[in-house]
Protein backbone atom coordinates (compact mmCIF):
# COMPACT_ATOMS: atom_id res chain seq x y z
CA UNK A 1 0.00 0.00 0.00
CA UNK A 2 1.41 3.29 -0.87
CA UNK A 3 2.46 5.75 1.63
CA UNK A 4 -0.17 8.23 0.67
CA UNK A 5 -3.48 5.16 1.12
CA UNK A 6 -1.88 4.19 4.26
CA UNK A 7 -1.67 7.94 5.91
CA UNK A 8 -5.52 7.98 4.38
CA UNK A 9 -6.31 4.55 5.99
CA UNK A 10 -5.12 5.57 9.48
CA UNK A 11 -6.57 8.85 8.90
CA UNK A 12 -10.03 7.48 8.56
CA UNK A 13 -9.78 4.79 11.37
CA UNK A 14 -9.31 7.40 13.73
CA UNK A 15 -12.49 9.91 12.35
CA UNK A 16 -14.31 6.75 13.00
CA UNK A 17 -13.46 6.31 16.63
CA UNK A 18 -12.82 9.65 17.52
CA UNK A 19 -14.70 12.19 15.53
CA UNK A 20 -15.18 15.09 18.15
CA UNK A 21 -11.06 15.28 18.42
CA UNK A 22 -10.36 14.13 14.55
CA UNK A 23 -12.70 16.03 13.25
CA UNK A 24 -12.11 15.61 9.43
CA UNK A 25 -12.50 12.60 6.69
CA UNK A 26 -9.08 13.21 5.13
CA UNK A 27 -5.84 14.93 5.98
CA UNK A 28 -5.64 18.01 5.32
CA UNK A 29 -4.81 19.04 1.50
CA UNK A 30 -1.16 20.52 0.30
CA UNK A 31 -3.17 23.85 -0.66
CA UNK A 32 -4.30 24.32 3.60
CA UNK A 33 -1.19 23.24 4.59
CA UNK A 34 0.72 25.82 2.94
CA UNK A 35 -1.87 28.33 4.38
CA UNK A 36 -1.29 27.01 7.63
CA UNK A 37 2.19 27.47 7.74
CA UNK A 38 2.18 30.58 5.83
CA UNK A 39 3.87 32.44 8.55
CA UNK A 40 6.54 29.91 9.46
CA UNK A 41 8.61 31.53 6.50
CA UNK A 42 7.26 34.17 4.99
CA UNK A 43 4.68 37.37 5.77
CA UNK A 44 1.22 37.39 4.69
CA UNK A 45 2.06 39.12 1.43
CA UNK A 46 5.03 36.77 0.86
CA UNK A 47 8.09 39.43 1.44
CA UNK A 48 10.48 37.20 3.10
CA UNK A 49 10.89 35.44 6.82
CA UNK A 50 9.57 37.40 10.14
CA UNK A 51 11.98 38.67 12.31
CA UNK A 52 15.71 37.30 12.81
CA UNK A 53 17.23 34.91 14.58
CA UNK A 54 15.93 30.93 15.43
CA UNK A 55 12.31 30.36 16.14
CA UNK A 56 10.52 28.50 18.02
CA UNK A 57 7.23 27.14 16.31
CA UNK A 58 3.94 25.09 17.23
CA UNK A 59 1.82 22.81 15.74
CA UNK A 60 -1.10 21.76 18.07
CA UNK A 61 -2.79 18.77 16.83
CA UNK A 62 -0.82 17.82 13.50
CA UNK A 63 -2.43 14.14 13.36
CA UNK A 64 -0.82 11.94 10.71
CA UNK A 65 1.76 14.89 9.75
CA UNK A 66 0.31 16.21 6.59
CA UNK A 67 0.64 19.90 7.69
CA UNK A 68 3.74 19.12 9.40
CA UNK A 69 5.70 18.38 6.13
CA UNK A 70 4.95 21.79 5.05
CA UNK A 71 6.26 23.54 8.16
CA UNK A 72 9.45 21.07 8.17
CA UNK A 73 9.85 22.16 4.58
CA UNK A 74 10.17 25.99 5.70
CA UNK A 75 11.66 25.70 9.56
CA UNK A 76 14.77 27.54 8.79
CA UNK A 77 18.34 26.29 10.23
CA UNK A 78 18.22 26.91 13.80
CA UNK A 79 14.19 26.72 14.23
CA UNK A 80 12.28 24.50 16.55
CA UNK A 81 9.08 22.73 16.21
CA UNK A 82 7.00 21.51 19.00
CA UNK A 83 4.12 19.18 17.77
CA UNK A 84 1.29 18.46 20.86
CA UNK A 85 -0.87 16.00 19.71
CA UNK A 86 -3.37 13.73 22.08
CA UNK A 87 -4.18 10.67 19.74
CA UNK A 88 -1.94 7.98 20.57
CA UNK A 89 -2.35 6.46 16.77
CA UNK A 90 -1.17 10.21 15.49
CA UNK A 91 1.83 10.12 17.69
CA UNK A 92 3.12 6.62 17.07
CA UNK A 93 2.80 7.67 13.56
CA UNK A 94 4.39 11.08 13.76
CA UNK A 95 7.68 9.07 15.43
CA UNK A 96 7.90 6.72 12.85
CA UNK A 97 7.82 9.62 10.12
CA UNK A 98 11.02 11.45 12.50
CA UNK A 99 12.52 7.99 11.74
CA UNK A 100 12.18 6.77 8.73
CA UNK A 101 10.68 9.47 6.82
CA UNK A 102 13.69 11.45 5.06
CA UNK A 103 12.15 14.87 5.10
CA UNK A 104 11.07 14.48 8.73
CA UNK A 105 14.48 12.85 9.74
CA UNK A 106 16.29 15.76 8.75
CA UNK A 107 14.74 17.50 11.04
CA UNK A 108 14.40 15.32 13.94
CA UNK A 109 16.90 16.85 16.57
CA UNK A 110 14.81 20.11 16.33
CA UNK A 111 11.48 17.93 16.54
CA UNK A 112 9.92 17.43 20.00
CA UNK A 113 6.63 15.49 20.19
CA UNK A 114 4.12 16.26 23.26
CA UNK A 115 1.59 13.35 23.68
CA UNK A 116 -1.20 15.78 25.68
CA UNK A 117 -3.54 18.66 25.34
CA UNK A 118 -2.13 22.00 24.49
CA UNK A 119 -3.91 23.66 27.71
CA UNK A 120 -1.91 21.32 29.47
CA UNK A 121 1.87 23.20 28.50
CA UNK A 122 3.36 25.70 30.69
CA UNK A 123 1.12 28.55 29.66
CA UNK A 124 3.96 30.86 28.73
CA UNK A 125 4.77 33.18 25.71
CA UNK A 126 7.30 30.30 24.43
CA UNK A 127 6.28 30.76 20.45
CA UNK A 128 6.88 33.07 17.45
CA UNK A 129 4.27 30.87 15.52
CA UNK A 130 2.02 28.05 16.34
CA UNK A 131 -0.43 26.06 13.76
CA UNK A 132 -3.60 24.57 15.08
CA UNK A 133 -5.10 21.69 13.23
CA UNK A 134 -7.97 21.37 16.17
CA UNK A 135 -11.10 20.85 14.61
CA UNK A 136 -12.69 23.52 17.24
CA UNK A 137 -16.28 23.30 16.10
CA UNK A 138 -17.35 20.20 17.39
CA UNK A 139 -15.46 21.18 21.19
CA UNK A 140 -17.96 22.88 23.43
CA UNK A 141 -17.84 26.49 23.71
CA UNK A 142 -16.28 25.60 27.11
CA UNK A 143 -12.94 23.98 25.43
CA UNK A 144 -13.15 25.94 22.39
CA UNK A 145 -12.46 28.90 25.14
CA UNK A 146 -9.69 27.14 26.94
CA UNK A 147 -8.09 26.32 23.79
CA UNK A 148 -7.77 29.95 22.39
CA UNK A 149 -6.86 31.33 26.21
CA UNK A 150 -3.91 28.45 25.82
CA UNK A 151 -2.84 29.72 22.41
CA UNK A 152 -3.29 33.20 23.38
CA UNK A 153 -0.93 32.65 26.11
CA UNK A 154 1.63 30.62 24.39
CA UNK A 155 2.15 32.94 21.70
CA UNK A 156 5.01 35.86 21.91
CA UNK A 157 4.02 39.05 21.82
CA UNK A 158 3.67 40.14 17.43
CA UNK A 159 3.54 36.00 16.98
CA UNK A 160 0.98 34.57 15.05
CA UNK A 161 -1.47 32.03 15.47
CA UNK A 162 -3.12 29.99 12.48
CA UNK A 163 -6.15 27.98 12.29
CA UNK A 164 -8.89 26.66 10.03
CA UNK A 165 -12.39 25.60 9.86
CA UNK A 166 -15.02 24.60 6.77
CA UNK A 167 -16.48 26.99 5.00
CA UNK A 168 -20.19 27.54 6.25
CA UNK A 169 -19.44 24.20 8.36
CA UNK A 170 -21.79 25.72 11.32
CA UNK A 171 -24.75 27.19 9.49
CA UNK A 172 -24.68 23.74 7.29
CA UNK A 173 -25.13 21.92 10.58
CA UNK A 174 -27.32 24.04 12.39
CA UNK A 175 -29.79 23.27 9.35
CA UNK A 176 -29.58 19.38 10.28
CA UNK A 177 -29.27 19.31 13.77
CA UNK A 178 -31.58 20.02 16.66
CA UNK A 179 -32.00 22.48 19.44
CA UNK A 180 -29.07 21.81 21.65
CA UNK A 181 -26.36 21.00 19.08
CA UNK A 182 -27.90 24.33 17.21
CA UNK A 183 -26.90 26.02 20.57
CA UNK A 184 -23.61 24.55 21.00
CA UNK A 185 -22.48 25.75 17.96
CA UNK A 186 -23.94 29.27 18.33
CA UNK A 187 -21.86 29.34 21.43
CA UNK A 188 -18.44 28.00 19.22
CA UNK A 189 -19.14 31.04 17.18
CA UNK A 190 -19.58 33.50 19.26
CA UNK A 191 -16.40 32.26 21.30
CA UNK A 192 -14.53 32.26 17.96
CA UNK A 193 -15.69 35.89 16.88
CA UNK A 194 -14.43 37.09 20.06
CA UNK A 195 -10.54 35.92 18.97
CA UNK A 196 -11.04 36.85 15.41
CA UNK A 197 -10.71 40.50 16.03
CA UNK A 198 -7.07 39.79 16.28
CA UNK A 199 -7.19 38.58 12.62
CA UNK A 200 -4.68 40.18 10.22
CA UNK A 201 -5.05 37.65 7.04
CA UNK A 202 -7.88 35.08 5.97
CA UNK A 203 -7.06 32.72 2.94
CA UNK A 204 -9.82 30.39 1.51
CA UNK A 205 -9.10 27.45 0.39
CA UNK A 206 -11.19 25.58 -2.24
CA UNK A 207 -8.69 22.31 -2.77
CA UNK A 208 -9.12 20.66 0.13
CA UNK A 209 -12.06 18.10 1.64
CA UNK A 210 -14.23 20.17 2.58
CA UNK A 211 -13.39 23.32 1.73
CA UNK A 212 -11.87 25.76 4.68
CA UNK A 213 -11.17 29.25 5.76
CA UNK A 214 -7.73 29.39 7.60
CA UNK A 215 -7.73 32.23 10.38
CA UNK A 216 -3.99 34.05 10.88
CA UNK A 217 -4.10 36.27 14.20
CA UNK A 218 -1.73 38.48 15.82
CA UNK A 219 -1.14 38.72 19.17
CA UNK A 220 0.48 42.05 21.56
CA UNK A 221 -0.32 44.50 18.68
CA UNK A 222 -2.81 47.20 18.51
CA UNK A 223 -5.94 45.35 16.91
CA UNK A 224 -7.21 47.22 13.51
């Protein structure tokens, strides 16, 4: 089976079992992971790396690695990637790939893996930039909050935070769903629009399954 079927395989397994913390059929597609890590090299307009010096970068929730390639492929020489992840499956997986997997095992002595939840880290400003792959609306409001506090609160001050959801997914599933799951994910939204007025660039992305908007904020600046 080809590497590609496998990640796909593995992929689905886990939506099955664990769909509230998986969250998506498929991994995500090369065209949202190069959103994703748009700021891990380059400014929203594409004029060149942020700021000087190593950096130390994030990726909360990077399941079978398909975003991760893309950041490995821009972490410059002296940068650092932390990847927290919960699912056991995803983590197994993510060591192999530092093993055997040559773009990842370049990288490996600058690669630390964190099996736990991001809210569980020292709650520090430790990152320049830090990549969710958290699939936040189907978390209560409750741990949709904690989640953004923890990012918040891990990111240095004029770092960036990146994250995605489906287009329409919540207005598609209010239609289908009944009174309390309709008022769950009014609550994810409203919890969301509250950290979106830190947003500085929104790319939408039509070649991936579904479709997605990816969120970039900015944290310690003046918000527009």
């Amino acid at each position: 089976m080809s590497k590609g079927l496998s990640e796909y395989r593995v992929f689905w397994g886990e939506f099955r079992r664990n769909f509230h913390t998986t969250g998506a059929l498929a991994p995500s597609s090369r065209y949202l992971a190069r959103a994703l890590a748009r700021f891990v090299r380059v400014d929203g307009s594409g004029n060149g790396r942020l700021g000087s010096g190593p950096r130390r970068i994030l990726e909360v929730g990077p399941g079978t690695g398909a975003v991760t390639r893309e950041i490995v492929r821009r972490l410059g020489p002296d940068d650092t990637l932390d990847l927290v992840e919960l699912n056991a499956t995803f983590v197994e997986m993510l060591r192999r790939r530092l093993e055997h997997d040559k773009s990842f095992a370049a990288v490996a002595p600058r690669v630390r893996i964190i099996h736990d939840r991001v809210e569980s880290l020292p709650l520090a400003p430790t990152y320049d930039v830090i990549i969710s792959g958290l699939p936040l609306n189907n978390f209560s409001r409750e741990s949709v909050e904690s989640i953004l506090e923890a990012l918040e609160a891990l990111v240095k001050p004029g770092g960036t935070v990146s994250f995605f959801e489906y287009v329409a997914v919540r207005p598609m599933r209010r239609l289908v769903s009944g009174r309390k799951e309709r008022d769950r994910l009014r609550d994810v939204g409203e919890a969301l629009q509250s950290s979106l007025k830190r947003e500085v660039r929104r790319d939408c992305v039509l070649a991936n399954l579904p479709p997605a908007w990816v969120h970039h904020l900015r944290f310690g600046e003046k918000e527009a």
